[in-house]
PDB file of N, CA and C in Angstrom:
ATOM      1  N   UNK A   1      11.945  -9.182 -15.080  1.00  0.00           N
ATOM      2  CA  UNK A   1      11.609  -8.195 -14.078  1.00  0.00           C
ATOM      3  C   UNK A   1      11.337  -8.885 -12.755  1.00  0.00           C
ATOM      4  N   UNK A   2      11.585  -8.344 -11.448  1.00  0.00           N
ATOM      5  CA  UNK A   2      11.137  -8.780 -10.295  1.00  0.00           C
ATOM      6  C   UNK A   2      10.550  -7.625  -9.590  1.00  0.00           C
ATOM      7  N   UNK A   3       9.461  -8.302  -8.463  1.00  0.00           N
ATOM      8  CA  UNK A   3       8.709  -7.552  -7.926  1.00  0.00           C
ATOM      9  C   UNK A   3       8.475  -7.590  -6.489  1.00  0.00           C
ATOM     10  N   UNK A   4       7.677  -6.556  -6.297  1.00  0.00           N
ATOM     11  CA  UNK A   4       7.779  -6.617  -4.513  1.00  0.00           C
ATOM     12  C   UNK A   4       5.664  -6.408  -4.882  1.00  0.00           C
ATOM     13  N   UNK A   5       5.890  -7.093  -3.763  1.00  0.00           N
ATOM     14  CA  UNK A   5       4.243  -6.340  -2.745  1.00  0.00           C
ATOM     15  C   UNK A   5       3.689  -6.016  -2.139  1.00  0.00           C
ATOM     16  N   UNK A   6       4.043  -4.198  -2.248  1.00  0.00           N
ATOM     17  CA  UNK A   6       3.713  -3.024  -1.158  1.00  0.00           C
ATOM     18  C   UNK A   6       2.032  -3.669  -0.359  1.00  0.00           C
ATOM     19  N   UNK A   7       2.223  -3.828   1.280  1.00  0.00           N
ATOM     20  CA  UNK A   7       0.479  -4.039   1.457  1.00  0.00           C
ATOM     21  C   UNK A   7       0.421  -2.686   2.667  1.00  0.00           C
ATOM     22  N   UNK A   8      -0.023  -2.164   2.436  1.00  0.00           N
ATOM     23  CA  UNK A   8      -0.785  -0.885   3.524  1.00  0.00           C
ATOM     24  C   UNK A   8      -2.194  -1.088   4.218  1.00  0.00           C
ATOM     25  N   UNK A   9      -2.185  -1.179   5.199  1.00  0.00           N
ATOM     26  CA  UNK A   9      -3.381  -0.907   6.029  1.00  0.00           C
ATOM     27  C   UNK A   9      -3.529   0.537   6.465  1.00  0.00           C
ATOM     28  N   UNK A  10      -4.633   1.075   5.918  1.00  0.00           N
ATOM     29  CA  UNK A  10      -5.120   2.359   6.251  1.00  0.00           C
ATOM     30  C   UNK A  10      -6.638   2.731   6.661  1.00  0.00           C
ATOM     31  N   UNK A  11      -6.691   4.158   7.426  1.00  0.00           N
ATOM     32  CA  UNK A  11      -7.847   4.079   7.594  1.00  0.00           C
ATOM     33  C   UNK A  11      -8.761   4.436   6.118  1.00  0.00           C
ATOM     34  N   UNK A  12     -10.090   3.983   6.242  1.00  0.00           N
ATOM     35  CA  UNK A  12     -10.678   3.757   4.957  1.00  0.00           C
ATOM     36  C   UNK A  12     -10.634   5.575   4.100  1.00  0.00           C
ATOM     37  N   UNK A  13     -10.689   6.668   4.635  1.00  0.00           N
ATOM     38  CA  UNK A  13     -10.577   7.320   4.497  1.00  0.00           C
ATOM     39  C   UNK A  13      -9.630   7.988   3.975  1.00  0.00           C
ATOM     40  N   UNK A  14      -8.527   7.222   4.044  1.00  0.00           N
ATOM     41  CA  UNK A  14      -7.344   7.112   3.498  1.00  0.00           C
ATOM     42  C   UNK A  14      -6.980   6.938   2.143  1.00  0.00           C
ATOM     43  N   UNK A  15      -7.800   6.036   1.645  1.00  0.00           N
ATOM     44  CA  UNK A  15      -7.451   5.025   0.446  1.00  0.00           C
ATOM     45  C   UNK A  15      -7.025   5.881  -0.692  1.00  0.00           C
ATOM     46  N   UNK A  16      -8.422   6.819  -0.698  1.00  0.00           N
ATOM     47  CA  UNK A  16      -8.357   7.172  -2.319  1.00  0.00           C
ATOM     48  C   UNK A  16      -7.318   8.126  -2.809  1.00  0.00           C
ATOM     49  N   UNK A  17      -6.735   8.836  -1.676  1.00  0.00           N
ATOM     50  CA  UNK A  17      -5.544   9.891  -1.374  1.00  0.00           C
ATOM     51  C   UNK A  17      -4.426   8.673  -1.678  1.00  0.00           C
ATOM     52  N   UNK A  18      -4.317   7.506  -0.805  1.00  0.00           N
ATOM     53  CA  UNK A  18      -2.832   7.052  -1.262  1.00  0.00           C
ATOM     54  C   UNK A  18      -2.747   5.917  -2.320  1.00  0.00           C
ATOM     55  N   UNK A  19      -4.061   5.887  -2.904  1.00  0.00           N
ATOM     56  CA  UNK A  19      -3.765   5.036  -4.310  1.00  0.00           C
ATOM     57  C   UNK A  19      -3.300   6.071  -5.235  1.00  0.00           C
ATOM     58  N   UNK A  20      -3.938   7.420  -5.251  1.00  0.00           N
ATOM     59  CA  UNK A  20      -3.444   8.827  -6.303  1.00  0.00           C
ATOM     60  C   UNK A  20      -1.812   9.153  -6.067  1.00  0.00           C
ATOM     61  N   UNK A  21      -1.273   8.506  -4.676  1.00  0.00           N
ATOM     62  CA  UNK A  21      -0.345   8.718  -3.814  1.00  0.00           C
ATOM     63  C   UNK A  21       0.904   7.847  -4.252  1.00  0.00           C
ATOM     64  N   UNK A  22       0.249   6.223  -4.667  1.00  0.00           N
ATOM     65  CA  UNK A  22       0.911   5.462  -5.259  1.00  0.00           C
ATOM     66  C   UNK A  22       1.552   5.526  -6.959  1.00  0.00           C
ATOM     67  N   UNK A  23       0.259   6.059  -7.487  1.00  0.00           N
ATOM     68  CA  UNK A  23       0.146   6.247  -8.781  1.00  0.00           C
ATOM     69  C   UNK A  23       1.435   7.282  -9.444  1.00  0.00           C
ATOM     70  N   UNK A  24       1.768   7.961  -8.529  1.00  0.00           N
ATOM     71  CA  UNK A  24       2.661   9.071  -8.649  1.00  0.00           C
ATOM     72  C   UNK A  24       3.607   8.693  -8.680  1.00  0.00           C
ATOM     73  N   UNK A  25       3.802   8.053  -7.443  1.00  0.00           N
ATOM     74  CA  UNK A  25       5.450   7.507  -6.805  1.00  0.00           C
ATOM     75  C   UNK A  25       5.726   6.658  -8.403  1.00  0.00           C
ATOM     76  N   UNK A  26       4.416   5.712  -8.776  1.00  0.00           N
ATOM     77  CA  UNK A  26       5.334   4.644 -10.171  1.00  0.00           C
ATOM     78  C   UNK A  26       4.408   3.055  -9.959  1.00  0.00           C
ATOM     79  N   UNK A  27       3.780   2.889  -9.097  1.00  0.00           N
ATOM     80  CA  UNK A  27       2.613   2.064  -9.218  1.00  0.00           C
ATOM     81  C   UNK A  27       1.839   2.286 -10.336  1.00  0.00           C
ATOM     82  N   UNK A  28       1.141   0.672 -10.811  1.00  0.00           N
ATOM     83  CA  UNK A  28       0.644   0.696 -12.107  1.00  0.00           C
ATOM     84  C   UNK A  28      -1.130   0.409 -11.778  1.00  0.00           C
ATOM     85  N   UNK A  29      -1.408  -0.056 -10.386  1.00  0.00           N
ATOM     86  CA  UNK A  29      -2.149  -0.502 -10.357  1.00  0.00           C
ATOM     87  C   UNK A  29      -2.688  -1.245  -8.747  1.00  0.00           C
ATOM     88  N   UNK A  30      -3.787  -1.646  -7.993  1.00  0.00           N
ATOM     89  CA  UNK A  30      -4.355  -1.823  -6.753  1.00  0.00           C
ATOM     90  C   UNK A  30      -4.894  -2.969  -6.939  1.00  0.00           C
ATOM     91  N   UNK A  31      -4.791  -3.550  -5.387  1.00  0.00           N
ATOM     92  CA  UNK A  31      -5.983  -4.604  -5.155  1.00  0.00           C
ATOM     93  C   UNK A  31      -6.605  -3.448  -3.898  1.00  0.00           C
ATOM     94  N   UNK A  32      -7.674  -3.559  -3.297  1.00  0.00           N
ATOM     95  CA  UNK A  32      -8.073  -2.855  -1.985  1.00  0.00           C
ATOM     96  C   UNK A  32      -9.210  -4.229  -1.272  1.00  0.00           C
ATOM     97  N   UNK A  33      -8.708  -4.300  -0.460  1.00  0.00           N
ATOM     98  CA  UNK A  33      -9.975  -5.227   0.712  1.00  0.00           C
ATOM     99  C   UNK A  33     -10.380  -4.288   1.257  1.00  0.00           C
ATOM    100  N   UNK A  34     -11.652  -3.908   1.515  1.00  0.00           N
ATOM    101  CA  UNK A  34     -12.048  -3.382   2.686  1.00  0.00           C
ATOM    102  C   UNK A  34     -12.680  -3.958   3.756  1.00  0.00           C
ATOM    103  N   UNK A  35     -13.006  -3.182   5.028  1.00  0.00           N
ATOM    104  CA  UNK A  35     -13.212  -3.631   6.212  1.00  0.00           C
ATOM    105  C   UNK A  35     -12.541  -5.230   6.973  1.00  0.00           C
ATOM    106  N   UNK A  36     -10.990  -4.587   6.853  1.00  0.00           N
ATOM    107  CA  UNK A  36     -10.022  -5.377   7.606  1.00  0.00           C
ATOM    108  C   UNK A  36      -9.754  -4.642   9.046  1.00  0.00           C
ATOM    109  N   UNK A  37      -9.386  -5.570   9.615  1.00  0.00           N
ATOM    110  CA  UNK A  37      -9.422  -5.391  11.032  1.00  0.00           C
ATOM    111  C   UNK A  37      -8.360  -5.827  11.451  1.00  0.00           C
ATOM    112  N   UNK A  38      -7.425  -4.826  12.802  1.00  0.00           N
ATOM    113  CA  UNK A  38      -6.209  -5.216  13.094  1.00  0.00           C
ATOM    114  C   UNK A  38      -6.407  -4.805  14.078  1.00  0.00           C
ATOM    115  N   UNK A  39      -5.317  -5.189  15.245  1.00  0.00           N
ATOM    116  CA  UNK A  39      -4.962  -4.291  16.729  1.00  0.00           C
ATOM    117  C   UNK A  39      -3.170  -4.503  16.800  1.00  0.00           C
ATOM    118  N   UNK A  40      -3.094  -3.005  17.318  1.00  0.00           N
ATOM    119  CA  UNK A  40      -1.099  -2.738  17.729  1.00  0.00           C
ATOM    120  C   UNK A  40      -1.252  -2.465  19.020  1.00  0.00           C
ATOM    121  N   UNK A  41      -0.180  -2.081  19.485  1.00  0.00           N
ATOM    122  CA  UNK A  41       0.282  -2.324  20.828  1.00  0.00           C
ATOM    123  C   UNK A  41      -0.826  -2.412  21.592  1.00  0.00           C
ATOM    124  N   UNK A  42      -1.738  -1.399  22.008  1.00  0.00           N
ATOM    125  CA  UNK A  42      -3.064  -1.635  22.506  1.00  0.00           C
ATOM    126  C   UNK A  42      -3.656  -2.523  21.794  1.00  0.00           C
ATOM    127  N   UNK A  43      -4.730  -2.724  22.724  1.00  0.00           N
ATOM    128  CA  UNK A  43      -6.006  -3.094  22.391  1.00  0.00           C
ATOM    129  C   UNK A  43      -6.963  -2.837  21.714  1.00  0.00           C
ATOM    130  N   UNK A  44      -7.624  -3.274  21.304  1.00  0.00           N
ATOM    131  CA  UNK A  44      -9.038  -2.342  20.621  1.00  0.00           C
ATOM    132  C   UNK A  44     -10.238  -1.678  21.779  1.00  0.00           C
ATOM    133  N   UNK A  45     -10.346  -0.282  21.576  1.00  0.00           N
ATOM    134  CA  UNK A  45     -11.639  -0.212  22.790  1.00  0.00           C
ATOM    135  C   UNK A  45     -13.119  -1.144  21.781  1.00  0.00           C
ATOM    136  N   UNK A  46     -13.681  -1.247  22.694  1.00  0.00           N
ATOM    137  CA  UNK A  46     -14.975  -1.499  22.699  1.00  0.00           C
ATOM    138  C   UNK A  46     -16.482  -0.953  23.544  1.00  0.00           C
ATOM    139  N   UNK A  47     -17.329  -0.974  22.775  1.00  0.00           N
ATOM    140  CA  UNK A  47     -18.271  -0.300  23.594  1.00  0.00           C
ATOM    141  C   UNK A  47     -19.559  -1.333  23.260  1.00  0.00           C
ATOM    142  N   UNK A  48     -19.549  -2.198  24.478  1.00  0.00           N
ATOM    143  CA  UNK A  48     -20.944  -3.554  24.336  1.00  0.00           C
ATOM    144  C   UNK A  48     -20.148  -4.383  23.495  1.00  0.00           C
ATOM    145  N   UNK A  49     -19.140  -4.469  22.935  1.00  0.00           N
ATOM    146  CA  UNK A  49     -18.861  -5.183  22.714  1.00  0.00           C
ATOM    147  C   UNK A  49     -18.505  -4.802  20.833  1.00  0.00           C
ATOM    148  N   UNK A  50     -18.866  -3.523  20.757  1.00  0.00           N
ATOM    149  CA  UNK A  50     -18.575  -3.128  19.287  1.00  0.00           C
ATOM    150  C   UNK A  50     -17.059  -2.053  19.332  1.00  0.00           C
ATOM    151  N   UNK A  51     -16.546  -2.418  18.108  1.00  0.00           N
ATOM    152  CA  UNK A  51     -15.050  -1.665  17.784  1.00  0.00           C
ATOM    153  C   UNK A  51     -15.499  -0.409  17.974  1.00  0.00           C
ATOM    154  N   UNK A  52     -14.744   0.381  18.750  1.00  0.00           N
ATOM    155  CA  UNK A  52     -14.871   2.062  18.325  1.00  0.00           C
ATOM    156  C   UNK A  52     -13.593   2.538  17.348  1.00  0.00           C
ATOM    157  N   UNK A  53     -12.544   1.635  16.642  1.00  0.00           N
ATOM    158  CA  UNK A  53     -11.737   1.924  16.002  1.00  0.00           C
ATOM    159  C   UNK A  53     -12.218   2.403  14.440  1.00  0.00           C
ATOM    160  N   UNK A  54     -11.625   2.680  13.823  1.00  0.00           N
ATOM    161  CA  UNK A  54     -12.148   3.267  12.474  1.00  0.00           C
ATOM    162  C   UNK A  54     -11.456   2.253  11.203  1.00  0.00           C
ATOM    163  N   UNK A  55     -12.888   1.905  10.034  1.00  0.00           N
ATOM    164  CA  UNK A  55     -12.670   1.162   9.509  1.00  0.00           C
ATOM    165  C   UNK A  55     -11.250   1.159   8.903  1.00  0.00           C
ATOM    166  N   UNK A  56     -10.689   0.206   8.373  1.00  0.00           N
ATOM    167  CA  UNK A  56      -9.656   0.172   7.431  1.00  0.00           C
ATOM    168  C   UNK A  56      -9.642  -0.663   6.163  1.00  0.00           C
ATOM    169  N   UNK A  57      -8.741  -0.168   5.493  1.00  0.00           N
ATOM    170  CA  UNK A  57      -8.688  -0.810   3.958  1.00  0.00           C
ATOM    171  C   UNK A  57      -7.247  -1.328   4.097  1.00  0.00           C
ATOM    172  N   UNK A  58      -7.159  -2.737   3.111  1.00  0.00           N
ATOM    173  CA  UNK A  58      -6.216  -3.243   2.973  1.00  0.00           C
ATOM    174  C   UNK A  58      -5.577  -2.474   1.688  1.00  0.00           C
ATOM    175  N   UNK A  59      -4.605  -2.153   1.388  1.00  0.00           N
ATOM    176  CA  UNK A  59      -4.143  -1.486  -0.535  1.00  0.00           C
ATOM    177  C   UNK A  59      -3.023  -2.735  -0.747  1.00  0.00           C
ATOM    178  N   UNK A  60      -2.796  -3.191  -1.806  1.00  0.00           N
ATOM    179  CA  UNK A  60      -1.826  -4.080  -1.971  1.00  0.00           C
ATOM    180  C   UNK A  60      -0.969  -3.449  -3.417  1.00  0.00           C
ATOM    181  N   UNK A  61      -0.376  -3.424  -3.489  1.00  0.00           N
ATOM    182  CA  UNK A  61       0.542  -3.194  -4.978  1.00  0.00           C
ATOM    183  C   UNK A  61       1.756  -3.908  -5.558  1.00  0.00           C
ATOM    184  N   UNK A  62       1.375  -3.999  -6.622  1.00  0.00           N
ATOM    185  CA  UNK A  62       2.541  -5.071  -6.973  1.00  0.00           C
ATOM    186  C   UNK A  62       3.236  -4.109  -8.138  1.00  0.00           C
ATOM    187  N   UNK A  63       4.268  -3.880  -7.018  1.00  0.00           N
ATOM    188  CA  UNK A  63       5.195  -2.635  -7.988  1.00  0.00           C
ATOM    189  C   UNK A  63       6.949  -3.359  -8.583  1.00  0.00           C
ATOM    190  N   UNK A  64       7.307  -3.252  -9.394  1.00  0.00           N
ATOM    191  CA  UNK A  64       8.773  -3.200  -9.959  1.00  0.00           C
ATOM    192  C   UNK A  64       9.835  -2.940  -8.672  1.00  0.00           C
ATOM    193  N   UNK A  65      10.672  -3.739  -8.250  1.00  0.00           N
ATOM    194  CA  UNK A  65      11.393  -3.496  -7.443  1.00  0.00           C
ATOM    195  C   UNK A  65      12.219  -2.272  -7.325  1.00  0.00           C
ATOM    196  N   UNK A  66      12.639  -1.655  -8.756  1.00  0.00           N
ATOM    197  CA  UNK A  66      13.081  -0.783  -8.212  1.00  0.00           C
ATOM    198  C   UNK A  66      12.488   0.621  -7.856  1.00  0.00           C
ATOM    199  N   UNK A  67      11.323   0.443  -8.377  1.00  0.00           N
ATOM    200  CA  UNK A  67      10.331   1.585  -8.155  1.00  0.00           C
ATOM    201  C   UNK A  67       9.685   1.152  -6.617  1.00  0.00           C
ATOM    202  N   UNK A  68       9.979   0.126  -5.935  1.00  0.00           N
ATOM    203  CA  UNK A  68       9.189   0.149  -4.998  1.00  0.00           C
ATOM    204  C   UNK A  68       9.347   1.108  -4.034  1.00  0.00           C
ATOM    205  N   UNK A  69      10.934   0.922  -3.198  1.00  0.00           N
ATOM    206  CA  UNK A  69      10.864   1.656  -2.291  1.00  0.00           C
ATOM    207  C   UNK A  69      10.480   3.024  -2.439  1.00  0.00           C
ATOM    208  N   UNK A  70      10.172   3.957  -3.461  1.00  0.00           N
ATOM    209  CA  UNK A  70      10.106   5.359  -3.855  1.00  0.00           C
ATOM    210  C   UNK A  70       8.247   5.154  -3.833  1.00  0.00           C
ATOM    211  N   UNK A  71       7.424   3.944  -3.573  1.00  0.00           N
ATOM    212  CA  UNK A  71       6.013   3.865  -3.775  1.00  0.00           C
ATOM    213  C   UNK A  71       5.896   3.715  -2.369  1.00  0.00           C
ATOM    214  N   UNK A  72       6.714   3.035  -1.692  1.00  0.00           N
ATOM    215  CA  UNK A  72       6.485   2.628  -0.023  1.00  0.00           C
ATOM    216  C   UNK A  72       6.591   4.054   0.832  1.00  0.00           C
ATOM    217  N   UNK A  73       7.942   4.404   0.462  1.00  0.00           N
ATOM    218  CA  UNK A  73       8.234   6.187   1.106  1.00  0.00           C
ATOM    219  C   UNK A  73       7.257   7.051   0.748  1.00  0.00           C
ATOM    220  N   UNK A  74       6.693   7.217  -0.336  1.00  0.00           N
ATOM    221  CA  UNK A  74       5.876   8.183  -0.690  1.00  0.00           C
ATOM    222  C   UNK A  74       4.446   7.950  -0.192  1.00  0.00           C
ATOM    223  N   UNK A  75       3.630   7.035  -0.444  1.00  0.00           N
ATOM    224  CA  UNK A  75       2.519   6.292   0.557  1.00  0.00           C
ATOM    225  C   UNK A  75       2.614   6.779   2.070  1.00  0.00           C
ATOM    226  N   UNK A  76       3.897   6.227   2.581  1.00  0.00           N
ATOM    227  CA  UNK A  76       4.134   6.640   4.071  1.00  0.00           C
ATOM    228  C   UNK A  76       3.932   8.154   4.095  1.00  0.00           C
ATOM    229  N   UNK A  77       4.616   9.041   3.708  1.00  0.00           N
ATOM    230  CA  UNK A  77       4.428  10.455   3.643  1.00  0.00           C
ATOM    231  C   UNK A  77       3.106  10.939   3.303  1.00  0.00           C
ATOM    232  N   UNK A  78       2.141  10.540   2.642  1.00  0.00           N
ATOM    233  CA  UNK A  78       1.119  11.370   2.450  1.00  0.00           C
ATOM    234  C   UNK A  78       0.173  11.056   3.302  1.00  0.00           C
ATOM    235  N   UNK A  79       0.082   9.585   3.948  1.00  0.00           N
ATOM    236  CA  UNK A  79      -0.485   9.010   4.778  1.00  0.00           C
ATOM    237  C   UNK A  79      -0.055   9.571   6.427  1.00  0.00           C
ATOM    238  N   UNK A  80       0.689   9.629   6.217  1.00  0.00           N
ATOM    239  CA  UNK A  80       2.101  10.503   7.630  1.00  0.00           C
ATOM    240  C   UNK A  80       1.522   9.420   8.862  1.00  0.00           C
ATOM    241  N   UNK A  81       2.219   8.039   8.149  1.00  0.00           N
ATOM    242  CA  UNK A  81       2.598   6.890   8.922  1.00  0.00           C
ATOM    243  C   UNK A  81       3.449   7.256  10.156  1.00  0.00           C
ATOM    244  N   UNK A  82       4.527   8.019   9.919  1.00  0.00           N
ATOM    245  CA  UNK A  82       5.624   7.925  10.872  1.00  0.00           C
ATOM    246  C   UNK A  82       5.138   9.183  11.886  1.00  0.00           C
ATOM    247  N   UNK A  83       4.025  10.477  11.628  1.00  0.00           N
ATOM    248  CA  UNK A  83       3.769  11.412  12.587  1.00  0.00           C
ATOM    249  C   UNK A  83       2.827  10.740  12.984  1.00  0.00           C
ATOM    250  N   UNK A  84       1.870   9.843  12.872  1.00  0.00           N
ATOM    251  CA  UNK A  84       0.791  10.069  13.880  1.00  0.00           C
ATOM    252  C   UNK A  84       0.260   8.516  14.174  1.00  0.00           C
ATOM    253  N   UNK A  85       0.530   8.177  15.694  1.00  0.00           N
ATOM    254  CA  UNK A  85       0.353   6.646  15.908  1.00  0.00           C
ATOM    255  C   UNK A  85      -1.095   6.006  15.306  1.00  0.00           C
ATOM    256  N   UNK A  86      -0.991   5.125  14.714  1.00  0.00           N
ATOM    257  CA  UNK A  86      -2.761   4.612  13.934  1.00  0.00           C
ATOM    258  C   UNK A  86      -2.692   5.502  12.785  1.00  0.00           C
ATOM    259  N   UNK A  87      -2.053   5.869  12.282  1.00  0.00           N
ATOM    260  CA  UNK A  87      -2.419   6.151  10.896  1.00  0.00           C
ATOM    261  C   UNK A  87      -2.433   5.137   9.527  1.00  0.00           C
ATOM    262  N   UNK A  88      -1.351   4.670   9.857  1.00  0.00           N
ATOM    263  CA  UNK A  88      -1.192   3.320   8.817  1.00  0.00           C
ATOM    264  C   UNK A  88       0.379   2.486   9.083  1.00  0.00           C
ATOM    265  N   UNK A  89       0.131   1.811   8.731  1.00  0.00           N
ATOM    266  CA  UNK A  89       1.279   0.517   8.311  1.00  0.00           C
ATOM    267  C   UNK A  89       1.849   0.058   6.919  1.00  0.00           C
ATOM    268  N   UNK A  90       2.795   0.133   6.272  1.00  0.00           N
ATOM    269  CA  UNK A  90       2.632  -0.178   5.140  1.00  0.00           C
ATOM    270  C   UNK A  90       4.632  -1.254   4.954  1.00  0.00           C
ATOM    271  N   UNK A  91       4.092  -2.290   3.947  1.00  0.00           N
ATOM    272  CA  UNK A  91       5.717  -2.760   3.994  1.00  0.00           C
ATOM    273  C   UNK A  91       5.500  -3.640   2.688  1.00  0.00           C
ATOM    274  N   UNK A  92       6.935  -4.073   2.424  1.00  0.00           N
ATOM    275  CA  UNK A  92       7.098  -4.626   1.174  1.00  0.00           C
ATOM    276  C   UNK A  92       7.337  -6.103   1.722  1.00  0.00           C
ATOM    277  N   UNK A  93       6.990  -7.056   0.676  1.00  0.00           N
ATOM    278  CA  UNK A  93       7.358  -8.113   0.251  1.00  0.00           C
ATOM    279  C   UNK A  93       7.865  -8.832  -0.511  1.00  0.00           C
ATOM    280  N   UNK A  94       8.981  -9.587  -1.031  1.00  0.00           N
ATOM    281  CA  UNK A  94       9.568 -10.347  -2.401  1.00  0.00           C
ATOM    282  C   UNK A  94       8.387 -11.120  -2.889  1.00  0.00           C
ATOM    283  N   UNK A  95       8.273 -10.918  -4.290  1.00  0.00           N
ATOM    284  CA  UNK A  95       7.901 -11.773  -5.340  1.00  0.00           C
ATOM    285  C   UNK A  95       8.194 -12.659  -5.912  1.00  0.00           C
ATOM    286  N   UNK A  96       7.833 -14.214  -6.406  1.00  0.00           N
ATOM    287  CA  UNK A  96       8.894 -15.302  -6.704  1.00  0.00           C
ATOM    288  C   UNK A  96       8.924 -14.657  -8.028  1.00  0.00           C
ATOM    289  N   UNK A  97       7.445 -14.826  -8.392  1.00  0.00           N
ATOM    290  CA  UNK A  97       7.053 -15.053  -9.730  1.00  0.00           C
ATOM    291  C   UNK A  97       5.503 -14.360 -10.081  1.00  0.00           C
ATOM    292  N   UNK A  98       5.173 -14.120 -11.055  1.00  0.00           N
ATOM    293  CA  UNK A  98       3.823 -13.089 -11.677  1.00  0.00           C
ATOM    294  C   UNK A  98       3.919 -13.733 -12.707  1.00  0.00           C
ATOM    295  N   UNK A  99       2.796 -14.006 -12.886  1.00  0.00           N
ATOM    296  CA  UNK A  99       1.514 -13.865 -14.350  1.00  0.00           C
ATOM    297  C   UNK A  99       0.594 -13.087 -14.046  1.00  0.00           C
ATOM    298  N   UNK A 100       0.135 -12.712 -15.376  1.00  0.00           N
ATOM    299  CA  UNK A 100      -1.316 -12.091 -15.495  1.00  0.00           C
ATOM    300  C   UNK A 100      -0.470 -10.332 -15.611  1.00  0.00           C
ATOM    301  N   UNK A 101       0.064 -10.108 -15.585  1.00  0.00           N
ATOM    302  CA  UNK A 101       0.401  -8.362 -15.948  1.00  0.00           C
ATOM    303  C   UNK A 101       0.970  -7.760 -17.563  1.00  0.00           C
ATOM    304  N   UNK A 102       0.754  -8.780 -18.346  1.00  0.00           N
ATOM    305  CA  UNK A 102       1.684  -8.802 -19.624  1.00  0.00           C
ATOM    306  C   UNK A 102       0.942  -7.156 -20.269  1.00  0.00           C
ATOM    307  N   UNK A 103      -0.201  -6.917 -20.190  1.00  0.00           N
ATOM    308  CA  UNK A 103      -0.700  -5.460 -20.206  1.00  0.00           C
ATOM    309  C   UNK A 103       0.171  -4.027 -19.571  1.00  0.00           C
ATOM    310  N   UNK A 104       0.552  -4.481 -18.526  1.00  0.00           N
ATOM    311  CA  UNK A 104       1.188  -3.851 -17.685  1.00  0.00           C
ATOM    312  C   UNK A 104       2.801  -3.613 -17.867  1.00  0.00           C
ATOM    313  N   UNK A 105       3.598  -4.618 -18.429  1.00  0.00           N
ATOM    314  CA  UNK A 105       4.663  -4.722 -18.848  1.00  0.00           C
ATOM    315  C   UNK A 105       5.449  -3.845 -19.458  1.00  0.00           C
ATOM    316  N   UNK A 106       4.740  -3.050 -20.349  1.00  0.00           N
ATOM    317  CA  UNK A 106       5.554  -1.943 -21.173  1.00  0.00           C
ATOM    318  C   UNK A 106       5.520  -1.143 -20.513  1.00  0.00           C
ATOM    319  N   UNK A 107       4.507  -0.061 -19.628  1.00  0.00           N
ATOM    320  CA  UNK A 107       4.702   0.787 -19.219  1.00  0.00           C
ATOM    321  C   UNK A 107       5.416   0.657 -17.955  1.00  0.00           C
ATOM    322  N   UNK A 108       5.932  -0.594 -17.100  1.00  0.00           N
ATOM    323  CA  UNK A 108       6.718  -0.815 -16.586  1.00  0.00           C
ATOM    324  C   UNK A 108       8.086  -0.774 -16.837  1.00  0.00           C
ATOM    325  N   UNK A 109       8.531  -1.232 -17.869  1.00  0.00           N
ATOM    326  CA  UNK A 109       9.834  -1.384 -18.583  1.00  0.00           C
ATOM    327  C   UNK A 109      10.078   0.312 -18.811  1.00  0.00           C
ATOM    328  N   UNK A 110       9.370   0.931 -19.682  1.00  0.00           N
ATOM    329  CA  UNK A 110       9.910   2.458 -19.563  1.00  0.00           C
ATOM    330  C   UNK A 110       9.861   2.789 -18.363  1.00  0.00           C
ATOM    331  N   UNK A 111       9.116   2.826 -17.088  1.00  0.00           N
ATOM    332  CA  UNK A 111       9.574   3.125 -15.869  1.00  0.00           C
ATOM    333  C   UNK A 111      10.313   3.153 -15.218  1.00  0.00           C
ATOM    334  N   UNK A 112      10.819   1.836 -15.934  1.00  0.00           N
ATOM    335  CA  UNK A 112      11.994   1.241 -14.997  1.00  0.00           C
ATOM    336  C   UNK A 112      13.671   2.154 -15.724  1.00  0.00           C
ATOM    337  N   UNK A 113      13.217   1.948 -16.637  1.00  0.00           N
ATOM    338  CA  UNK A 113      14.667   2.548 -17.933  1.00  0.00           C
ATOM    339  C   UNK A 113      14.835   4.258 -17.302  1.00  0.00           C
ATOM    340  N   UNK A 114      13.410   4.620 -16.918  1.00  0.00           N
ATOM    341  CA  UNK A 114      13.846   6.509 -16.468  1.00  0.00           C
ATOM    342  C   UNK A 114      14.041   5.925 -15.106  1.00  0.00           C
ATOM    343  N   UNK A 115      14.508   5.191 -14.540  1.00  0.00           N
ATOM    344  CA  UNK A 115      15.042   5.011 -13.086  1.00  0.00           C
ATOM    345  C   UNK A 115      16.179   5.066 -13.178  1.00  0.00           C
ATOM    346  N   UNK A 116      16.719   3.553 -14.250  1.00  0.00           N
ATOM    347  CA  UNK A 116      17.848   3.119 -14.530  1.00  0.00           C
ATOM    348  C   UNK A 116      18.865   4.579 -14.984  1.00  0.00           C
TER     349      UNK A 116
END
């Protein structure tokens, strides 16, 4: 099997909607960081010197390649990345190699077979 790793930055408020969000699309499973901090085209305001931006969570997923893009699109949509500027960011990455998911494995493999 090979894998990708969906990472989304969202606002924290966000999270628990697009992990239920992920779960759907064919994700098996989350890492989440919270209180990560980013700036896009602007700047960050500040007031004395404190963020007035709103916290964010990192989501990471390490999904089956071919289930990914259908976890990345669907994330984007419920999150509605593409309507509203600052809502979130989200993108994939190649995987060389994984350990540690052998739990995870079967219900991947049938996932993958109702794709196939």
């Amino acid at each position: 099997m090979h894998f990708k790793l969906i990472i989304a930055l969202v606002e924290d408020k966000k999270t628990d909607k697009l992990m239920k969000a992920a779960r759907e699309a064919g994700a098996t499973g989350a890492t989440v960081l919270n209180q990560v901090r980013g700036e896009g085209v602007k700047a960050n305001k500040t007031f004395f010197g404190l963020e007035l931006e709103a916290q964010r969570d990192m989501l990471m997923f390490l999904v089956e390649e071919h289930l990914s893009r259908k976890v990345l699109e669907h994330i984007a949509e419920i999150g509605k990345f593409e309507a509203h500027p600052g809502a979130g960011i989200a993108f994939q990455l190649d995987v060389e190699d994984v350990v540690g998911i052998n739990r995870q494995i079967t219900k991947l493999q049938e996932a993958v077979e109702d794709v196939l």
